[in-house]
C-alpha atoms as a PDB file:
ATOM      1  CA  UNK A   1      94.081  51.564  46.765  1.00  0.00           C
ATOM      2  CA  UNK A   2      93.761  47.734  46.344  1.00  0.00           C
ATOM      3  CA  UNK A   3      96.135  46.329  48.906  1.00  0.00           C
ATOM      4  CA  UNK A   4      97.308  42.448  48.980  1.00  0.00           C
ATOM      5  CA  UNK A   5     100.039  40.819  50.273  1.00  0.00           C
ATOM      6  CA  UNK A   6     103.053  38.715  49.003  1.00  0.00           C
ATOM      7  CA  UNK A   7     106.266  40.337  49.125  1.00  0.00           C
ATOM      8  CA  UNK A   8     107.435  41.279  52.309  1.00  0.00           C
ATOM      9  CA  UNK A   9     110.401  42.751  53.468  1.00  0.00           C
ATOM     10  CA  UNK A  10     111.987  43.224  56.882  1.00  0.00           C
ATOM     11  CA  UNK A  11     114.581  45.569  58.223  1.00  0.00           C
ATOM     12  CA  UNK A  12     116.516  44.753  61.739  1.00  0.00           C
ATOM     13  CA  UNK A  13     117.346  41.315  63.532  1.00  0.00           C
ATOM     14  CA  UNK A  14     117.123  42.150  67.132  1.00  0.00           C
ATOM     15  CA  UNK A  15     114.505  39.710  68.899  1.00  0.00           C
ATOM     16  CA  UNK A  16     111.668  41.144  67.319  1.00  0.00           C
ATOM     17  CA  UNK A  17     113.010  41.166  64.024  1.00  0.00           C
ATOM     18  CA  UNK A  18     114.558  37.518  63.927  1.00  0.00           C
ATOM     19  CA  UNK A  19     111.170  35.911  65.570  1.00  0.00           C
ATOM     20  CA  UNK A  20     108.932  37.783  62.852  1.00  0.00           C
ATOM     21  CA  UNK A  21     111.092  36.279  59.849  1.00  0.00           C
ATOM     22  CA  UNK A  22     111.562  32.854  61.206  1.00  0.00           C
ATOM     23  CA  UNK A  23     107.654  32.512  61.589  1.00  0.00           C
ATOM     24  CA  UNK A  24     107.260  34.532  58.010  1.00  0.00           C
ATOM     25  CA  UNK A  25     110.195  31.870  56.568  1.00  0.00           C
ATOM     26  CA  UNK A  26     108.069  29.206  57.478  1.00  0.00           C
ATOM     27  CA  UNK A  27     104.949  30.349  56.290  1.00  0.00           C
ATOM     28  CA  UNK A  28     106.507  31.833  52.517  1.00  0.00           C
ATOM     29  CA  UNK A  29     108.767  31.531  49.459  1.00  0.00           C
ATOM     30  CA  UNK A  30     112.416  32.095  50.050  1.00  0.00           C
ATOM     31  CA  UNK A  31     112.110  34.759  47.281  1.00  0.00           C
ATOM     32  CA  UNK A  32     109.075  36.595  48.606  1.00  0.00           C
ATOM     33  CA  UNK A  33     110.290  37.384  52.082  1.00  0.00           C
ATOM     34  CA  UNK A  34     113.603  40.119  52.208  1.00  0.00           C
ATOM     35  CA  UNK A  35     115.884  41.315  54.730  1.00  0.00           C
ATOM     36  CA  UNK A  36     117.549  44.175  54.411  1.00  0.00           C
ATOM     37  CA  UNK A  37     120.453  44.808  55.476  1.00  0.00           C
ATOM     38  CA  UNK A  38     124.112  46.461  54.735  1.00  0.00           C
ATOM     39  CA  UNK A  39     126.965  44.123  53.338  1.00  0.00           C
ATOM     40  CA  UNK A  40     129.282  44.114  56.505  1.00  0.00           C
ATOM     41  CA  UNK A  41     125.994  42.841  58.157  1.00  0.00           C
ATOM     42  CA  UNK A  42     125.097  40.426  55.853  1.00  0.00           C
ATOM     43  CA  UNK A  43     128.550  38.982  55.561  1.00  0.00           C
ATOM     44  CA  UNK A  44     128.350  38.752  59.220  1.00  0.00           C
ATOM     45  CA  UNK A  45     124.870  36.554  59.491  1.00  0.00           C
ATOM     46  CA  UNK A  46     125.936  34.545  56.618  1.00  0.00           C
ATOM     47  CA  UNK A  47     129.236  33.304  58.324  1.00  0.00           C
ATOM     48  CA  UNK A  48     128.386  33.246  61.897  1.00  0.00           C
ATOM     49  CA  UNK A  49     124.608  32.721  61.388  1.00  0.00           C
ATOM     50  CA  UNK A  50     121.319  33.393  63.323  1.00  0.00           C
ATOM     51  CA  UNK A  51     119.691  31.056  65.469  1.00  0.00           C
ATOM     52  CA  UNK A  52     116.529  31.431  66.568  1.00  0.00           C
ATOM     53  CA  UNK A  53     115.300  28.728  69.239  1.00  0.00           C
ATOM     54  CA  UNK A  54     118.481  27.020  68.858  1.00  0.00           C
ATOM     55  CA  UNK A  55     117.730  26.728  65.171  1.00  0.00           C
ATOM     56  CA  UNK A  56     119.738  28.122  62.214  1.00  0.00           C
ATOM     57  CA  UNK A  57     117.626  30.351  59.713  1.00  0.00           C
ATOM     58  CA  UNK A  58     118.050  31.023  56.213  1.00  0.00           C
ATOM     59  CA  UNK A  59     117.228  33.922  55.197  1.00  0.00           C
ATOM     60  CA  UNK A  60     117.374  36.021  51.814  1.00  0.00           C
ATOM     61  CA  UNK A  61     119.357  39.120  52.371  1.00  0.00           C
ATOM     62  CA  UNK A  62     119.096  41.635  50.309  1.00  0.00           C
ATOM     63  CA  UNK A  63     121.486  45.064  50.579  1.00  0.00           C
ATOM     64  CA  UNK A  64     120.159  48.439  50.672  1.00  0.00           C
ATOM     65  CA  UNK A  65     121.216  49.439  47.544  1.00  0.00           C
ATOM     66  CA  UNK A  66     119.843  46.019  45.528  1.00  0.00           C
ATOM     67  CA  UNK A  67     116.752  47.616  43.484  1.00  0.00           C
ATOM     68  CA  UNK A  68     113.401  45.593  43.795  1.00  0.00           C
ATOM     69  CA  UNK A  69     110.145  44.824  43.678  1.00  0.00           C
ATOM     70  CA  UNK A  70     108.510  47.039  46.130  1.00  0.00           C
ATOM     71  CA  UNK A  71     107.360  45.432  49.258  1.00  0.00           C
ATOM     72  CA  UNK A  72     103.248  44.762  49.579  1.00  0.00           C
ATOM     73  CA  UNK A  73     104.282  44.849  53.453  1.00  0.00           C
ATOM     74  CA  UNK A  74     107.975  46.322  55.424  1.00  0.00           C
ATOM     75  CA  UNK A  75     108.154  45.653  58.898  1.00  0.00           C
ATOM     76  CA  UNK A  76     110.449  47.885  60.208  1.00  0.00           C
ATOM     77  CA  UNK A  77     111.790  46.289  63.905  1.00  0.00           C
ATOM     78  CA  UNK A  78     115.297  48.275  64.263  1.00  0.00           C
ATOM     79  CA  UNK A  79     115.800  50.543  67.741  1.00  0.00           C
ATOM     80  CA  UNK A  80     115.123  53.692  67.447  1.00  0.00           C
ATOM     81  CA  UNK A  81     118.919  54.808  67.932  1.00  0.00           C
ATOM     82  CA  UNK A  82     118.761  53.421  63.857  1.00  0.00           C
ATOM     83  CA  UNK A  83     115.788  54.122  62.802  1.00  0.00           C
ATOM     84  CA  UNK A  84     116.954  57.612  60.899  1.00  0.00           C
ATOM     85  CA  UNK A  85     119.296  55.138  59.117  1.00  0.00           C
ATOM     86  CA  UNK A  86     116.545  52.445  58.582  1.00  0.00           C
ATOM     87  CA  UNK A  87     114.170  54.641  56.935  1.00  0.00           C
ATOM     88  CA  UNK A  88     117.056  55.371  54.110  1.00  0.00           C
ATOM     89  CA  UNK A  89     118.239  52.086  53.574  1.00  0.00           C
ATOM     90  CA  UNK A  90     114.502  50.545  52.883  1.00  0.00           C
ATOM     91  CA  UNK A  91     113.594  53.274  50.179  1.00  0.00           C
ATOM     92  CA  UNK A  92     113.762  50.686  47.051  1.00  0.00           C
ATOM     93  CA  UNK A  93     110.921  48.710  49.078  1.00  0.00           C
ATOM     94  CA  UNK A  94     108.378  51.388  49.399  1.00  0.00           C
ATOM     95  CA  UNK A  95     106.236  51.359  46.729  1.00  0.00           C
ATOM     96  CA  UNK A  96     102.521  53.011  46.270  1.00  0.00           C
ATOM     97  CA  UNK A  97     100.868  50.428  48.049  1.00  0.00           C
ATOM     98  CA  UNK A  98     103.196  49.550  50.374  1.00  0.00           C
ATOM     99  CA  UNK A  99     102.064  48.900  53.904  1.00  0.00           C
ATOM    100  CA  UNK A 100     104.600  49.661  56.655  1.00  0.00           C
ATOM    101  CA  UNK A 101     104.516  48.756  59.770  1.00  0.00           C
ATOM    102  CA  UNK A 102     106.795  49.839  62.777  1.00  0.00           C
ATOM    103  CA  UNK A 103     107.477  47.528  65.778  1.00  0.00           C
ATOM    104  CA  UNK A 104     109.787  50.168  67.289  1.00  0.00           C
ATOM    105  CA  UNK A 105     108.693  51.276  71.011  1.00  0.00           C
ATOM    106  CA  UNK A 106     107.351  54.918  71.459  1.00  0.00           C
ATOM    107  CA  UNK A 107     105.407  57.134  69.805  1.00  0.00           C
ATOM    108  CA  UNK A 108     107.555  58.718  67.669  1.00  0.00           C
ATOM    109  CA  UNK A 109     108.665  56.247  64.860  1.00  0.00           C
ATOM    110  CA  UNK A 110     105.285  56.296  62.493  1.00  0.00           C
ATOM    111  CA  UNK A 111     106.083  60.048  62.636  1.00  0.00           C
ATOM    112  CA  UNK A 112     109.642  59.686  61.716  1.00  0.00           C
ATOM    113  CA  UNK A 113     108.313  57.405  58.690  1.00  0.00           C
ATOM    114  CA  UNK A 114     106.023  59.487  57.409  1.00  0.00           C
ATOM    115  CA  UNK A 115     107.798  62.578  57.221  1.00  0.00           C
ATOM    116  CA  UNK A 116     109.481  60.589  54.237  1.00  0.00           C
ATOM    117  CA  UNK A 117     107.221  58.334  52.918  1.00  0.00           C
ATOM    118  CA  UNK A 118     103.799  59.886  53.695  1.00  0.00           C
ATOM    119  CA  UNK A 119     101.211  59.432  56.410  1.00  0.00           C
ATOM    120  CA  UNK A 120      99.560  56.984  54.088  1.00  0.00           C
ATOM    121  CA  UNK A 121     102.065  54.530  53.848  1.00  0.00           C
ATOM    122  CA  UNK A 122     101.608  53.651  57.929  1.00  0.00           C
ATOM    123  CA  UNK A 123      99.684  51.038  59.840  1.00  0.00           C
ATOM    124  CA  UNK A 124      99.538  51.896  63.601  1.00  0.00           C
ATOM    125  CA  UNK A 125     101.095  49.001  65.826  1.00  0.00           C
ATOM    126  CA  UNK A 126     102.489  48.077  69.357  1.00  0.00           C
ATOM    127  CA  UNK A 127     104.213  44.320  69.626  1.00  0.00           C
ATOM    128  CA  UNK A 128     103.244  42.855  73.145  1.00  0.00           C
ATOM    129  CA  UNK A 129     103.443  39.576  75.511  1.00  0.00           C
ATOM    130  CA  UNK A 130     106.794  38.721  74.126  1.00  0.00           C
ATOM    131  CA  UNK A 131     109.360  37.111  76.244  1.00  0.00           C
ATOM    132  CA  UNK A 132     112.605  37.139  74.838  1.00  0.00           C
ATOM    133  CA  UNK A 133     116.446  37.423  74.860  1.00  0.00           C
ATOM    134  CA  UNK A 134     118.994  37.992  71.948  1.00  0.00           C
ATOM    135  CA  UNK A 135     122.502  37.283  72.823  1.00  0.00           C
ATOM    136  CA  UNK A 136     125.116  37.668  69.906  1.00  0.00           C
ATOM    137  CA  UNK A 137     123.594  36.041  66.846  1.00  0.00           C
ATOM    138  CA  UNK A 138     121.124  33.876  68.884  1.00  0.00           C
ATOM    139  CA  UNK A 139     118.031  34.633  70.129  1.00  0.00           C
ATOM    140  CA  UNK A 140     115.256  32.986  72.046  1.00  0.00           C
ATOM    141  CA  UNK A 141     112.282  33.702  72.969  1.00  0.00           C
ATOM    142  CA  UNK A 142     108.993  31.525  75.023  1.00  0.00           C
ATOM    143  CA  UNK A 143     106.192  33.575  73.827  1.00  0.00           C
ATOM    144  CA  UNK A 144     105.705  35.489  70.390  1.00  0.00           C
ATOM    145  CA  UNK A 145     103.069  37.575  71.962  1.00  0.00           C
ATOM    146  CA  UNK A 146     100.759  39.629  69.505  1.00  0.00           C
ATOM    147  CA  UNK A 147     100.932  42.335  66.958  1.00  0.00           C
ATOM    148  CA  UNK A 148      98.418  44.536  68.142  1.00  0.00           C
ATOM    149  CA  UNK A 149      97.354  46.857  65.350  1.00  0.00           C
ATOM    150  CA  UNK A 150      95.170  49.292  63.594  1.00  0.00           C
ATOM    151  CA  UNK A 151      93.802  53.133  63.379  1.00  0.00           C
ATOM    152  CA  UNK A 152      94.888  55.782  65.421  1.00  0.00           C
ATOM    153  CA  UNK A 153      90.930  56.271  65.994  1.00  0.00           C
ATOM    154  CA  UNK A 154      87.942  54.035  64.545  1.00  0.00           C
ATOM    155  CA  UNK A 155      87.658  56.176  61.132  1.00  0.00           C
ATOM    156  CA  UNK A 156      91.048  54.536  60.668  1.00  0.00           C
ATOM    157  CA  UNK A 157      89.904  51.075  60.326  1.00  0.00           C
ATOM    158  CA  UNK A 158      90.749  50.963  56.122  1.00  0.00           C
ATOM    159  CA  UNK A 159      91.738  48.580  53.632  1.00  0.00           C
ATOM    160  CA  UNK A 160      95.110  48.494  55.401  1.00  0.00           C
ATOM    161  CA  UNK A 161      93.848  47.206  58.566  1.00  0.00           C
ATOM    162  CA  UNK A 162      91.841  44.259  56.811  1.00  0.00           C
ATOM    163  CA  UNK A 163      94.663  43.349  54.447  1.00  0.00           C
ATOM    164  CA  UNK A 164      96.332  42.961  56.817  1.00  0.00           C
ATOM    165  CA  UNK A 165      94.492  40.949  58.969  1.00  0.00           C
ATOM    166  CA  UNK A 166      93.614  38.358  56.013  1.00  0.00           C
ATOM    167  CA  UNK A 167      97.598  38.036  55.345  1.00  0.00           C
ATOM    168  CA  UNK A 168      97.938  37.232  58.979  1.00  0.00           C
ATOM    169  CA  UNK A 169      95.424  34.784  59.206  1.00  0.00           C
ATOM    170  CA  UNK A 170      96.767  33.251  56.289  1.00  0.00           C
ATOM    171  CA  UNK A 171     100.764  32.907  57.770  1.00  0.00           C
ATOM    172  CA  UNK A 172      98.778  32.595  61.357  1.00  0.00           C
ATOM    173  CA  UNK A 173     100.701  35.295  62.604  1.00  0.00           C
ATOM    174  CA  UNK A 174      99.093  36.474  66.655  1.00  0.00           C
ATOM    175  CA  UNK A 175      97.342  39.192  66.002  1.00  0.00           C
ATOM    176  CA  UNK A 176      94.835  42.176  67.432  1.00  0.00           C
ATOM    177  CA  UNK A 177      92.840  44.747  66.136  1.00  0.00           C
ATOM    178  CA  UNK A 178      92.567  48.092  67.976  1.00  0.00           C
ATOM    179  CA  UNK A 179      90.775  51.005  66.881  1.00  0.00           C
ATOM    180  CA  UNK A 180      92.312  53.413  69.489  1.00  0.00           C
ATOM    181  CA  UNK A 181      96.175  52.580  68.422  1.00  0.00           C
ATOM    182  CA  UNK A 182      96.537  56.383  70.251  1.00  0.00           C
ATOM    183  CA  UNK A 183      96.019  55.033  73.287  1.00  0.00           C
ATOM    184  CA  UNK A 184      97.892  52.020  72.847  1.00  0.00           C
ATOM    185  CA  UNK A 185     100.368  53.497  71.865  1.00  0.00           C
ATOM    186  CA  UNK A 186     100.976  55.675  74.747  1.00  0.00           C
ATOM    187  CA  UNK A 187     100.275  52.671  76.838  1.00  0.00           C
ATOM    188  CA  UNK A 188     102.840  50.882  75.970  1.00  0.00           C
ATOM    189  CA  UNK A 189     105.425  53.768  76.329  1.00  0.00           C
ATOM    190  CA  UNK A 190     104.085  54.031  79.696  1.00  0.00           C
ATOM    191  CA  UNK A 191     104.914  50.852  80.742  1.00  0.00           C
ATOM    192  CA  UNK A 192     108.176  50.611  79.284  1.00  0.00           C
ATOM    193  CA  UNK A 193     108.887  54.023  80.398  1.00  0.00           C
ATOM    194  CA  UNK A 194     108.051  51.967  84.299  1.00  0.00           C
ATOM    195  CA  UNK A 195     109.531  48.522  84.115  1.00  0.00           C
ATOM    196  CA  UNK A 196     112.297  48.680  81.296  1.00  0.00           C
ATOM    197  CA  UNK A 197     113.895  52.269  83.164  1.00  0.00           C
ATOM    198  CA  UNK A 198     113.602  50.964  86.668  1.00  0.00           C
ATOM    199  CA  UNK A 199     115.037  47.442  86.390  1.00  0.00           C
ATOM    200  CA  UNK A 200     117.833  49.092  84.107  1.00  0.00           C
ATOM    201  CA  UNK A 201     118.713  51.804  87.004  1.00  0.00           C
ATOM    202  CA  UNK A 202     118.701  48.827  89.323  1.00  0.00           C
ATOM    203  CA  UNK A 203     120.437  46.525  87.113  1.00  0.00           C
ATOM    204  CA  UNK A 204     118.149  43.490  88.242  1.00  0.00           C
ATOM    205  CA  UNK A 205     115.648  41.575  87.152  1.00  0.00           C
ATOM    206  CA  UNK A 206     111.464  41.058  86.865  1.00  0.00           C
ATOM    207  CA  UNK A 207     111.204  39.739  90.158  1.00  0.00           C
ATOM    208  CA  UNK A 208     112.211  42.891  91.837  1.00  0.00           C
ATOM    209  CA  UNK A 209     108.861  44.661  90.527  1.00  0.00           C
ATOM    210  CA  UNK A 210     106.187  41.694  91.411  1.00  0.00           C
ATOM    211  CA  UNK A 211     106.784  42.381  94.446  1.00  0.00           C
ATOM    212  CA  UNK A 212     106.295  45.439  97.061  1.00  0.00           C
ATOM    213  CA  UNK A 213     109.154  47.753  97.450  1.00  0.00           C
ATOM    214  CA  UNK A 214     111.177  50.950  96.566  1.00  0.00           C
ATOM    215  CA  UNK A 215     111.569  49.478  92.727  1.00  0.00           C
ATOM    216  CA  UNK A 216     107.945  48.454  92.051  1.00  0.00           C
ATOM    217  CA  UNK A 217     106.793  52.637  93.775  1.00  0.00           C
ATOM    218  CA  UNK A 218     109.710  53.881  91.513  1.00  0.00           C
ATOM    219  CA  UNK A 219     107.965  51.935  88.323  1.00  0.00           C
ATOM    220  CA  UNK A 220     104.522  52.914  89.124  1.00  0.00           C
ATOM    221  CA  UNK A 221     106.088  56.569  90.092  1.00  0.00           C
ATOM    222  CA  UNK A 222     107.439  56.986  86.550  1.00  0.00           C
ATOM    223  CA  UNK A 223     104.426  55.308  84.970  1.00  0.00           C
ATOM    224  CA  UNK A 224     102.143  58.298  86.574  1.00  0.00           C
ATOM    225  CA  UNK A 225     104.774  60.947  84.684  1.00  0.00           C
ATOM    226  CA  UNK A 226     103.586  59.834  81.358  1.00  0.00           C
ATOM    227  CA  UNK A 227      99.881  59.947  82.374  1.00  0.00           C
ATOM    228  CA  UNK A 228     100.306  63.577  83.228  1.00  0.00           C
ATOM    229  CA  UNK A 229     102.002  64.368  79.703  1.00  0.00           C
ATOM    230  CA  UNK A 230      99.831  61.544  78.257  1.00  0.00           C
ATOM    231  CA  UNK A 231      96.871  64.054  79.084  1.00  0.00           C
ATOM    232  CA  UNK A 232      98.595  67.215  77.904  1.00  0.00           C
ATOM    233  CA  UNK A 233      98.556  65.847  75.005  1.00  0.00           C
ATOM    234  CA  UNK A 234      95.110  64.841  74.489  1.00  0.00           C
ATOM    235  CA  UNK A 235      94.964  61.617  75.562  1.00  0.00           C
ATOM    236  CA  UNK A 236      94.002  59.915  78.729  1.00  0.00           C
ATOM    237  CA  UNK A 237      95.470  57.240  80.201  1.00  0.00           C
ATOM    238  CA  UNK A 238      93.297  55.538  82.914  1.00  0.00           C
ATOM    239  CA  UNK A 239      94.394  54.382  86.123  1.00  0.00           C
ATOM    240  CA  UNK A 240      93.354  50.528  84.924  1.00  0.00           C
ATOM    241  CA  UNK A 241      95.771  51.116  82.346  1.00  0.00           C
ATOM    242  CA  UNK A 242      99.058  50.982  85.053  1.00  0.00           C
ATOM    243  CA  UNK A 243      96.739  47.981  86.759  1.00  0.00           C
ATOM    244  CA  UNK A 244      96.313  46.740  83.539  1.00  0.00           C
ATOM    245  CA  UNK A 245     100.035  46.560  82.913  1.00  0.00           C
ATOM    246  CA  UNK A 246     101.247  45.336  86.710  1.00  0.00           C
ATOM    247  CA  UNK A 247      99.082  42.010  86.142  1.00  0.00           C
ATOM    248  CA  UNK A 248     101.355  41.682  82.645  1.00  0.00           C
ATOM    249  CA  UNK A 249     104.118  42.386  84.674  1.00  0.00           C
ATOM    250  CA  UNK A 250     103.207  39.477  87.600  1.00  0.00           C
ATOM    251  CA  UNK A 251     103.355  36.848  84.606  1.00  0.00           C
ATOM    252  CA  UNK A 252     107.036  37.237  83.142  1.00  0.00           C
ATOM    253  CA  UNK A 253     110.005  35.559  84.032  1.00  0.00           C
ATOM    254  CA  UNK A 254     110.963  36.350  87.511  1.00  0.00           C
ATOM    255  CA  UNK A 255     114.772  35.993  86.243  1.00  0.00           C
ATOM    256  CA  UNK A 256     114.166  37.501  83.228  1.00  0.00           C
ATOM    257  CA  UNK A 257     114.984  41.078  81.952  1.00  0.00           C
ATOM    258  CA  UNK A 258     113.275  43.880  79.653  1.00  0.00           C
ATOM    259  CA  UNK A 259     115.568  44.661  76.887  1.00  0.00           C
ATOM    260  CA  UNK A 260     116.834  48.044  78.429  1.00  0.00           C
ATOM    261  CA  UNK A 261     118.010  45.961  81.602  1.00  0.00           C
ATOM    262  CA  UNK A 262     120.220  43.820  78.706  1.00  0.00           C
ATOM    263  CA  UNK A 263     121.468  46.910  76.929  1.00  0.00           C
ATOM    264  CA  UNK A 264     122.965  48.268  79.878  1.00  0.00           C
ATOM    265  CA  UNK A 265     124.480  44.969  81.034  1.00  0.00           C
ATOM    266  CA  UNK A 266     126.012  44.515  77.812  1.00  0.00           C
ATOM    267  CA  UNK A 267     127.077  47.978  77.833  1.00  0.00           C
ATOM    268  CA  UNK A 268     124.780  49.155  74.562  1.00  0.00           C
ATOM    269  CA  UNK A 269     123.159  52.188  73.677  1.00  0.00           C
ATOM    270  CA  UNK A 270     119.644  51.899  75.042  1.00  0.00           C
ATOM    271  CA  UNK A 271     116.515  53.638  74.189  1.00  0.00           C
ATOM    272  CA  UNK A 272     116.467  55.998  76.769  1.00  0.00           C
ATOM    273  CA  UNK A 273     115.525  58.745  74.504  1.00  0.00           C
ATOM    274  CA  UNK A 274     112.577  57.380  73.234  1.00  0.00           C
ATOM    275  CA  UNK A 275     111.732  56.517  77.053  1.00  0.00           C
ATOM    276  CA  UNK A 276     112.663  59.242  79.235  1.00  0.00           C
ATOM    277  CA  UNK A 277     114.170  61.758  76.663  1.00  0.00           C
ATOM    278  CA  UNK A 278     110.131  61.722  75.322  1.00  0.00           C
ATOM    279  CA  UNK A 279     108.768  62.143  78.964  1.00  0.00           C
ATOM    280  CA  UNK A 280     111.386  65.293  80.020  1.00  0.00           C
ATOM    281  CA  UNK A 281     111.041  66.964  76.859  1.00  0.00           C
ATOM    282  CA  UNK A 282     107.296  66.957  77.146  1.00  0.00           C
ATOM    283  CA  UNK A 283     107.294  67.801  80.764  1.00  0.00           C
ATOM    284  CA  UNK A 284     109.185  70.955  79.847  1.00  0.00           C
ATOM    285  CA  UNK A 285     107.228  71.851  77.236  1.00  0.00           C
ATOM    286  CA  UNK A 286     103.766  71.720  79.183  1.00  0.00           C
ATOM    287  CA  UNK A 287     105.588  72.883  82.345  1.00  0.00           C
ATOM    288  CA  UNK A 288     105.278  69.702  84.636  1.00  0.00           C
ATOM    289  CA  UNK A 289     107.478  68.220  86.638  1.00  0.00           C
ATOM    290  CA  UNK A 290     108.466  64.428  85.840  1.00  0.00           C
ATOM    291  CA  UNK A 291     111.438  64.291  88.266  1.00  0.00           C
ATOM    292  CA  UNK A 292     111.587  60.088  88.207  1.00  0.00           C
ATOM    293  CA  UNK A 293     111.921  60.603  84.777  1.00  0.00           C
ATOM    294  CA  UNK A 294     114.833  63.265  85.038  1.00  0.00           C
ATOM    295  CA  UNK A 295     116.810  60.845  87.130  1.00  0.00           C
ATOM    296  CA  UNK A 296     116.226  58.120  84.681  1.00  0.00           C
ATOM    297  CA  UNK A 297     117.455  60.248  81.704  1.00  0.00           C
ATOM    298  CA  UNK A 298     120.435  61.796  84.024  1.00  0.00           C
ATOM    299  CA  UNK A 299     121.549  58.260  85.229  1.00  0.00           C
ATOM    300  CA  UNK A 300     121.273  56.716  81.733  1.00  0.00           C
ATOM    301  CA  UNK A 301     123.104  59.334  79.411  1.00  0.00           C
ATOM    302  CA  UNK A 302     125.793  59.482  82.066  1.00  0.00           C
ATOM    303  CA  UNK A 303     126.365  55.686  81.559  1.00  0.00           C
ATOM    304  CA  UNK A 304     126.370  56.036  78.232  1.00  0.00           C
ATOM    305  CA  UNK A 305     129.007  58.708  78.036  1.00  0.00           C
ATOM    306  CA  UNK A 306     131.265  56.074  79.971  1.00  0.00           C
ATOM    307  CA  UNK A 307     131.304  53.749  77.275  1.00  0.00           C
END
């Protein structure tokens, strides 16, 4: 395949998705960068707007059912609650050679993707270090973090990888290569699994895990779950990984919140299927007990049902 990139296209404006476009917007032709979305949607951003950093962005919207040019590169950045709907409404952008590249949390969404599109179609990737909030049509955010990205092992590391790396460079987009996106991968479930989970069930902010007490054990508690499964399914999670992740944790926002914690105080449907869901499932299938991770899922779907 000879991969290059010019037309992107990008599905979902939640913090992830709005920061990606407004740096892409910047960096490329109106034309060449797409959002999809439905019409009630884009009737929505085009009369109320989105802001991102307090400034308006104009966007080219493009409907699900509008044939194009296939995307070189789709970013797909809706939650996973969507994603089933995602994957139909961006089938007139995949084309052979189109690169796609899920920012959802998990492990499950590249799977999801492929079973439609092909295995060949995926790029491996975790976002991290961003420090965000969307409220209503605005969103802001301190630090874009990176786009850490690559093979699921170092036979992986293909023409995919390196276009993309040169388009990034090129739109000087933060970026990371990793070889061992398996790992990562699993990483950064664990850690949301920990800190988005806990400070959700508490309903309070960073600050309550930088510091020593029942919420910070109930994180690390949880985090331990999906090591055990982690292993059971091949791969190993080191202890440095949870350290790892607790120094990440020391340098957010003390009065900020993970995006769970702001689903459930706006009284949206969070991602605790892709969190805990993932970790009970798996802990029944191997036969292991995960019983933070039980709570989490009983508390959450509970408070869901209420809504």
């Amino acid at each position: 395949m000879n991969y290059s990139i010019k037309k992107v296209s990008i599905i979902g404006l939640g913090s992830l998705g709005v920061m990606y476009a407004e740096h892409l917007s910047k960096k490329m032709d109106f034309e060449d960068l797409r959002i999809i979305a439905d019409k009630n949607r884009i009737d929505r951003y085009q009369k109320e707007g989105i802001y991102c950093n307090g400034k308006k962005c104009d966007f080219n919207y493009k409907a699900p059912d509008v044939v194009v040019e296939p995307a070189d590169l789709l970013i797909i950045a809706v939650k996973y609650t969507h994603l089933q709907e995602a994957i139909e409404e961006i089938k007139h952008h995949v084309g052979d050679n189109t690169i796609i590249l899920s920012v959802l949390n998990g492990i499950e969404s590249e799977k999801d993707i492929a079973k439609v599109y092909g295995e060949q179609h995926n790029v491996y990737c975790v976002a991290q270090g961003m420090t965000a909030s969307k409220i209503g049509n605005k969103m802001v955010y301190q630090n874009k973090g990176i786009l850490c990205f690559g093979g699921l092992n170092e036979i992986n590391n293909n023409e995919k990888v390196n276009c993309l790396k040169s388009f990034f460079d090129k739109v000087e987009m933060p970026y990371e290569i990793n070889n061992q996106m398996g790992i990562k991968l699993w990483s950064k479930l664990m850690l949301n699994v920990g800190v988005n989970q806990t400070l959700g069930y508490f309903n309070t902010t960073n600050q309550a895990v930088q510091k020593d007490g029942p919420e910070k054990d109930m994180m690390i508690e949880a985090m331990k779950e999906v090591q055990i499964v982690a292993q059971k399914e091949g791969i190993s999670l080191e202890k440095t990984e949870i350290d790892y992740w607790l120094k990440v944790i020391n340098t957010l926002n003390p009065n900020g919140m993970p995006s769970m914690a702001q689903d459930i105080k706006a009284k949206r449907y969070s991602e605790v299927e892709l969190f805990a869901g993932t970790i009970v499932r798996l802990g029944k299938k191997y036969n292991v007990p995960v019983p933070i991770n039980n709570l989490f899922y009983d508390f959450f779907t509970k408070l869901e049902r209420s809504y």
